[in-house]
C-alpha atoms as a PDB file:
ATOM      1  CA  UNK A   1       3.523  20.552 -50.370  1.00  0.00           C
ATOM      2  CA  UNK A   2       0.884  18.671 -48.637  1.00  0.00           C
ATOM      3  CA  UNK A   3       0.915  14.568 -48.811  1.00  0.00           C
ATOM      4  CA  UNK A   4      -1.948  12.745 -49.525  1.00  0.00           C
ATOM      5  CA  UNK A   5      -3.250  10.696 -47.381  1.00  0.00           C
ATOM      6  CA  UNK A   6      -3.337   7.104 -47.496  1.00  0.00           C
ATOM      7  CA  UNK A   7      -5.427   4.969 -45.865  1.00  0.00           C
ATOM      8  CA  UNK A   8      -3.960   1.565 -44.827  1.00  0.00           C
ATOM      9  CA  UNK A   9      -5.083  -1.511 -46.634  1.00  0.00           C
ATOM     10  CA  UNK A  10      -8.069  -3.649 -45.117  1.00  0.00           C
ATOM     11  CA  UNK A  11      -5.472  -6.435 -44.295  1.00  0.00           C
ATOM     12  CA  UNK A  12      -3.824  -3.565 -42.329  1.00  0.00           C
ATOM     13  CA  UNK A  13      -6.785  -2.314 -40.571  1.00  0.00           C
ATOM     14  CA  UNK A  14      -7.939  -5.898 -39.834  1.00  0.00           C
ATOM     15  CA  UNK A  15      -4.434  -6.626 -38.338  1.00  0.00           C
ATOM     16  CA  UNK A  16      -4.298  -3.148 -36.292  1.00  0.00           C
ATOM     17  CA  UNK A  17      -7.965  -4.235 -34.755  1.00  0.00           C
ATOM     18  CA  UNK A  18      -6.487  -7.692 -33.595  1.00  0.00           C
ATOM     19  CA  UNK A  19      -4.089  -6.411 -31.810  1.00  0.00           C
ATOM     20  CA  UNK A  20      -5.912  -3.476 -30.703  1.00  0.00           C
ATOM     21  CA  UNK A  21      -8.217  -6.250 -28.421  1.00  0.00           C
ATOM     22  CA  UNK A  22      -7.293  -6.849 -25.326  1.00  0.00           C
ATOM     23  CA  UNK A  23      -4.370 -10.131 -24.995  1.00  0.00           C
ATOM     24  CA  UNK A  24      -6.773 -12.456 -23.267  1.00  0.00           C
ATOM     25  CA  UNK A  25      -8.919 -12.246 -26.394  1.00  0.00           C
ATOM     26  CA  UNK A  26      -5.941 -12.633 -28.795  1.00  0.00           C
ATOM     27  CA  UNK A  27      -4.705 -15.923 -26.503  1.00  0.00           C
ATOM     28  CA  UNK A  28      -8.242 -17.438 -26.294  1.00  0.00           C
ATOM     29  CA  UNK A  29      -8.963 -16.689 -30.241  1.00  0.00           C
ATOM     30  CA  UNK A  30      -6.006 -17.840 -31.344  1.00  0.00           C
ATOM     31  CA  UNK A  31      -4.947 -20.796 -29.202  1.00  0.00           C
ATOM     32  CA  UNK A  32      -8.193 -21.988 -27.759  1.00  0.00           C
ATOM     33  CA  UNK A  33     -11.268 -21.180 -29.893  1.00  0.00           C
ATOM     34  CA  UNK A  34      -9.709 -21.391 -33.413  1.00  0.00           C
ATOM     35  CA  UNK A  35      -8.244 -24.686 -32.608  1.00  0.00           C
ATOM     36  CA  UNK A  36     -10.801 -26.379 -30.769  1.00  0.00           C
ATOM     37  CA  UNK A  37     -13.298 -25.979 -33.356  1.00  0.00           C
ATOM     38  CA  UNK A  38     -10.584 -27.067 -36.317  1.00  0.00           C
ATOM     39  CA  UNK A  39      -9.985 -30.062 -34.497  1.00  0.00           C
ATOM     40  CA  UNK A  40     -13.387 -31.279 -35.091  1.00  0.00           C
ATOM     41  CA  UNK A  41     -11.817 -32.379 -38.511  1.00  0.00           C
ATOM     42  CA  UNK A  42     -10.290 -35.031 -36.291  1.00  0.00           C
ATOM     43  CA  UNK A  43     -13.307 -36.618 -35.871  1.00  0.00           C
ATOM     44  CA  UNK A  44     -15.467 -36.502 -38.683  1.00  0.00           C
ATOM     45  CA  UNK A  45     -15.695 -40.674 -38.368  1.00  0.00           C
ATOM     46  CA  UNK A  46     -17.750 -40.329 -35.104  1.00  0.00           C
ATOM     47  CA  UNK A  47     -21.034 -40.187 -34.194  1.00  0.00           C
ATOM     48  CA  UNK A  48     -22.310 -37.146 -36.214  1.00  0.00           C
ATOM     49  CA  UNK A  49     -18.774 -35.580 -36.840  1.00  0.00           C
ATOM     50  CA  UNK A  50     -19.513 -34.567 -40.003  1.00  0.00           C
ATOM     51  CA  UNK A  51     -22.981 -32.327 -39.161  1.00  0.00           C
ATOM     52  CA  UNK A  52     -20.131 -30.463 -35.985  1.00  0.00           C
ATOM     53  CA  UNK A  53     -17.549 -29.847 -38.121  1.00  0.00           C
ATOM     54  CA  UNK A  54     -19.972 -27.816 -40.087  1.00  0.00           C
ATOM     55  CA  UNK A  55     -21.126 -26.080 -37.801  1.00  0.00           C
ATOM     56  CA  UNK A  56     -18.174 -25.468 -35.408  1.00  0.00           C
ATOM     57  CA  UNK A  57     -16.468 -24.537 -38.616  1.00  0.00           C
ATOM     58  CA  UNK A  58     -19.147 -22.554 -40.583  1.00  0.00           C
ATOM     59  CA  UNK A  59     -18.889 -20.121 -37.082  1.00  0.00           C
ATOM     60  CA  UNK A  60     -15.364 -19.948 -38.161  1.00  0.00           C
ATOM     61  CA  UNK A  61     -15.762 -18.741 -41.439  1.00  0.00           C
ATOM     62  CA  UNK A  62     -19.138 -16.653 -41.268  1.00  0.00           C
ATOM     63  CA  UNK A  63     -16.783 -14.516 -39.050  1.00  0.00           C
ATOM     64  CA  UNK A  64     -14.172 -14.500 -40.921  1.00  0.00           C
ATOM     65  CA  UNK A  65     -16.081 -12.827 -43.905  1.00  0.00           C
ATOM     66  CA  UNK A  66     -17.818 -10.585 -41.471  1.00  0.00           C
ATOM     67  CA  UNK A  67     -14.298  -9.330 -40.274  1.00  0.00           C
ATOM     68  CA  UNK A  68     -13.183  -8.840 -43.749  1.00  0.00           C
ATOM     69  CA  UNK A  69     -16.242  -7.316 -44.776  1.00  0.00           C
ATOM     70  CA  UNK A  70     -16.186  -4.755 -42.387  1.00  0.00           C
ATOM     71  CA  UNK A  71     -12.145  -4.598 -42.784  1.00  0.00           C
ATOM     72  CA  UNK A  72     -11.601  -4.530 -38.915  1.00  0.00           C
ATOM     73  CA  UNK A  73     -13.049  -7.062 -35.860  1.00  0.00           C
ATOM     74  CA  UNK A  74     -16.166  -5.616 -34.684  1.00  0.00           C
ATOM     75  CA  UNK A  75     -18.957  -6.463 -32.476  1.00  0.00           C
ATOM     76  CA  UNK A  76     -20.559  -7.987 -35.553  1.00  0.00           C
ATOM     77  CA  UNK A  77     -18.148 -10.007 -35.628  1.00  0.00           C
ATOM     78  CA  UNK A  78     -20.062 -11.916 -33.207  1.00  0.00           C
ATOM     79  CA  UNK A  79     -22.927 -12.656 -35.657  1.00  0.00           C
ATOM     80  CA  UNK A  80     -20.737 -14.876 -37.207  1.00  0.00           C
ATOM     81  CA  UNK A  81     -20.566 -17.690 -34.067  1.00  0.00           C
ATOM     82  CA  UNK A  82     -23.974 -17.035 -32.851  1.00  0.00           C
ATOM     83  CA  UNK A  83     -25.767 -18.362 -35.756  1.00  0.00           C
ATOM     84  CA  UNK A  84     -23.833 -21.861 -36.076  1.00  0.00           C
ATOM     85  CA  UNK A  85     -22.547 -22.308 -32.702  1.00  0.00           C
ATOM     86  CA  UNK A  86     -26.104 -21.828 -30.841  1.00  0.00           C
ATOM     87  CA  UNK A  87     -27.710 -25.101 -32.755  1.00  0.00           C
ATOM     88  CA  UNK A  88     -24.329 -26.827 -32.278  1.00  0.00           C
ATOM     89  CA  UNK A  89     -24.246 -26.334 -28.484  1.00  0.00           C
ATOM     90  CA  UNK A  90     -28.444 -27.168 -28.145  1.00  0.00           C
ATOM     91  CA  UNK A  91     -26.711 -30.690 -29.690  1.00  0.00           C
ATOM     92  CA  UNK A  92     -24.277 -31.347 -27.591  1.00  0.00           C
ATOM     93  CA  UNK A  93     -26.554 -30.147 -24.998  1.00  0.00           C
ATOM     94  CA  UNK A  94     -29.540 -31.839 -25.856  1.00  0.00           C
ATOM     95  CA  UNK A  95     -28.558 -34.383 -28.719  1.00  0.00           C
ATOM     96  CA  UNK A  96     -24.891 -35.666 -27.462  1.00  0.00           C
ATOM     97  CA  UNK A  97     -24.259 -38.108 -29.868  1.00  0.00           C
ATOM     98  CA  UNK A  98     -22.508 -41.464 -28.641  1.00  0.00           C
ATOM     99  CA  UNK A  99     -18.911 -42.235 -29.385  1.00  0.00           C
ATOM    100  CA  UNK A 100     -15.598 -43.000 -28.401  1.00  0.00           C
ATOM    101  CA  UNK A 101     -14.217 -41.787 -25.135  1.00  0.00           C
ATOM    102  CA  UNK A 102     -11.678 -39.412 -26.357  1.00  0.00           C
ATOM    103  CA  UNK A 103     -14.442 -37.940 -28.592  1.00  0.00           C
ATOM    104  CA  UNK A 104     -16.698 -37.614 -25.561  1.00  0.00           C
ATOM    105  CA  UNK A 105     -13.993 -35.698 -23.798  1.00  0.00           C
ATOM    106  CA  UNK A 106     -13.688 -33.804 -26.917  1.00  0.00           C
ATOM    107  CA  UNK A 107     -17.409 -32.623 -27.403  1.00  0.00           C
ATOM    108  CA  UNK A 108     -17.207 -31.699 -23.408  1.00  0.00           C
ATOM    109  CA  UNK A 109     -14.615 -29.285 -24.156  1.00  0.00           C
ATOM    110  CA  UNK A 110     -16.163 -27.665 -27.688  1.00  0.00           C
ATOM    111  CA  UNK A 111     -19.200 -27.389 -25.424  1.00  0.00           C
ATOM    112  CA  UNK A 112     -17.926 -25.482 -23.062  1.00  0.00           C
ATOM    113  CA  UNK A 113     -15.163 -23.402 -25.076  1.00  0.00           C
ATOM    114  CA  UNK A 114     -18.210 -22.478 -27.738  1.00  0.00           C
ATOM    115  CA  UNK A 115     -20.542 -21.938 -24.869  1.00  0.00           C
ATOM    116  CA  UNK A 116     -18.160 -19.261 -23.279  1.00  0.00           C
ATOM    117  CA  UNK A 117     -17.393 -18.125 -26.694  1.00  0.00           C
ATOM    118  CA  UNK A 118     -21.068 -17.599 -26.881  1.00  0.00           C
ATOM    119  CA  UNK A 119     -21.986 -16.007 -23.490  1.00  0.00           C
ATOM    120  CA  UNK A 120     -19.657 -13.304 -24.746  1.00  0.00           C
ATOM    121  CA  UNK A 121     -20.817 -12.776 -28.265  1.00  0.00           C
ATOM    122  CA  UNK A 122     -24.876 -12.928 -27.306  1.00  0.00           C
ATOM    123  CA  UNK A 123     -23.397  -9.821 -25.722  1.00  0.00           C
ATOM    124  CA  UNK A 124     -21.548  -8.554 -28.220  1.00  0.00           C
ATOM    125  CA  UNK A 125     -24.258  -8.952 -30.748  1.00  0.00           C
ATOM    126  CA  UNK A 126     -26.609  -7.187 -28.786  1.00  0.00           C
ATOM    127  CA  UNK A 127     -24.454  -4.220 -28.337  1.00  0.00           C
ATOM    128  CA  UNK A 128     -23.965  -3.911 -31.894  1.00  0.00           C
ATOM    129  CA  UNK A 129     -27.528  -4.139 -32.587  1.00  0.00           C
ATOM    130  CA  UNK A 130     -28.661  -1.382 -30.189  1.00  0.00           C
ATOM    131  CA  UNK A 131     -25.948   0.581 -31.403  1.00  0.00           C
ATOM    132  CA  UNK A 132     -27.677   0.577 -34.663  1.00  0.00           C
ATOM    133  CA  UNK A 133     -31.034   1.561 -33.357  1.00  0.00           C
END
């Protein structure tokens, strides 16, 4: 008798596709990026903390839904940061707002983690997109 098969759930697949990327990009996703751009929450009091927070964290969860959309992390996934996190770093480029010390330390480093973040999902993005043509 043959079995039928059963395809694993998209929590599954999305799991399997984590750890399917290489370790670097599991370490800097989950213990760099992720909390970097929660801990703007810490400083919603500052100098336009609220306006960051949205956008560090709208990066966050546009790419999130993307991932479970598609039920696996894909180049796509990308999309999700480069459509919040490009205005954000223009502002902390262009627009630093002032603020505390520690909070100008910490807008230094969410520049430059998002930045990287960025370098590599301009990338991304456009690989997906020629795929598609």
């Amino acid at each position: 008798m043959l079995r039928k098969y059963k395809r694993p759930s998209r929590l599954t697949r999305i799991q399997q596709s984590f750890f399917a990327l290489p370790t670097w990009v599991q370490i800097w996703m989950m213990f760099i990026l992720g909390p970097v751009n929660l801990a703007t929450l810490a400083f919603l009091k500052q100098p336009t903390g609220i306006p960051i927070a949205v956008l560090a964290l709208s990066g966050m969860i546009f790419t999130v839904s993307i991932v479970i959309a598609a039920g696996e992390f894909s180049k796509l996934a990308a999309a999700g940061h480069v459509l919040p996190w490009t205005p954000l770093v223009l502002m902390l480029i262009f627009a630093r707002p002032d603020g505390t010390a520690v909070y100008q330390v910490f807008l230094t480093a969410l520049l430059a983690i998002d930045g990287i973040s960025l370098a590599f999902d301009f990338n991304d993005l456009r690989i997906w997109l020629k795929s598609r043509a």
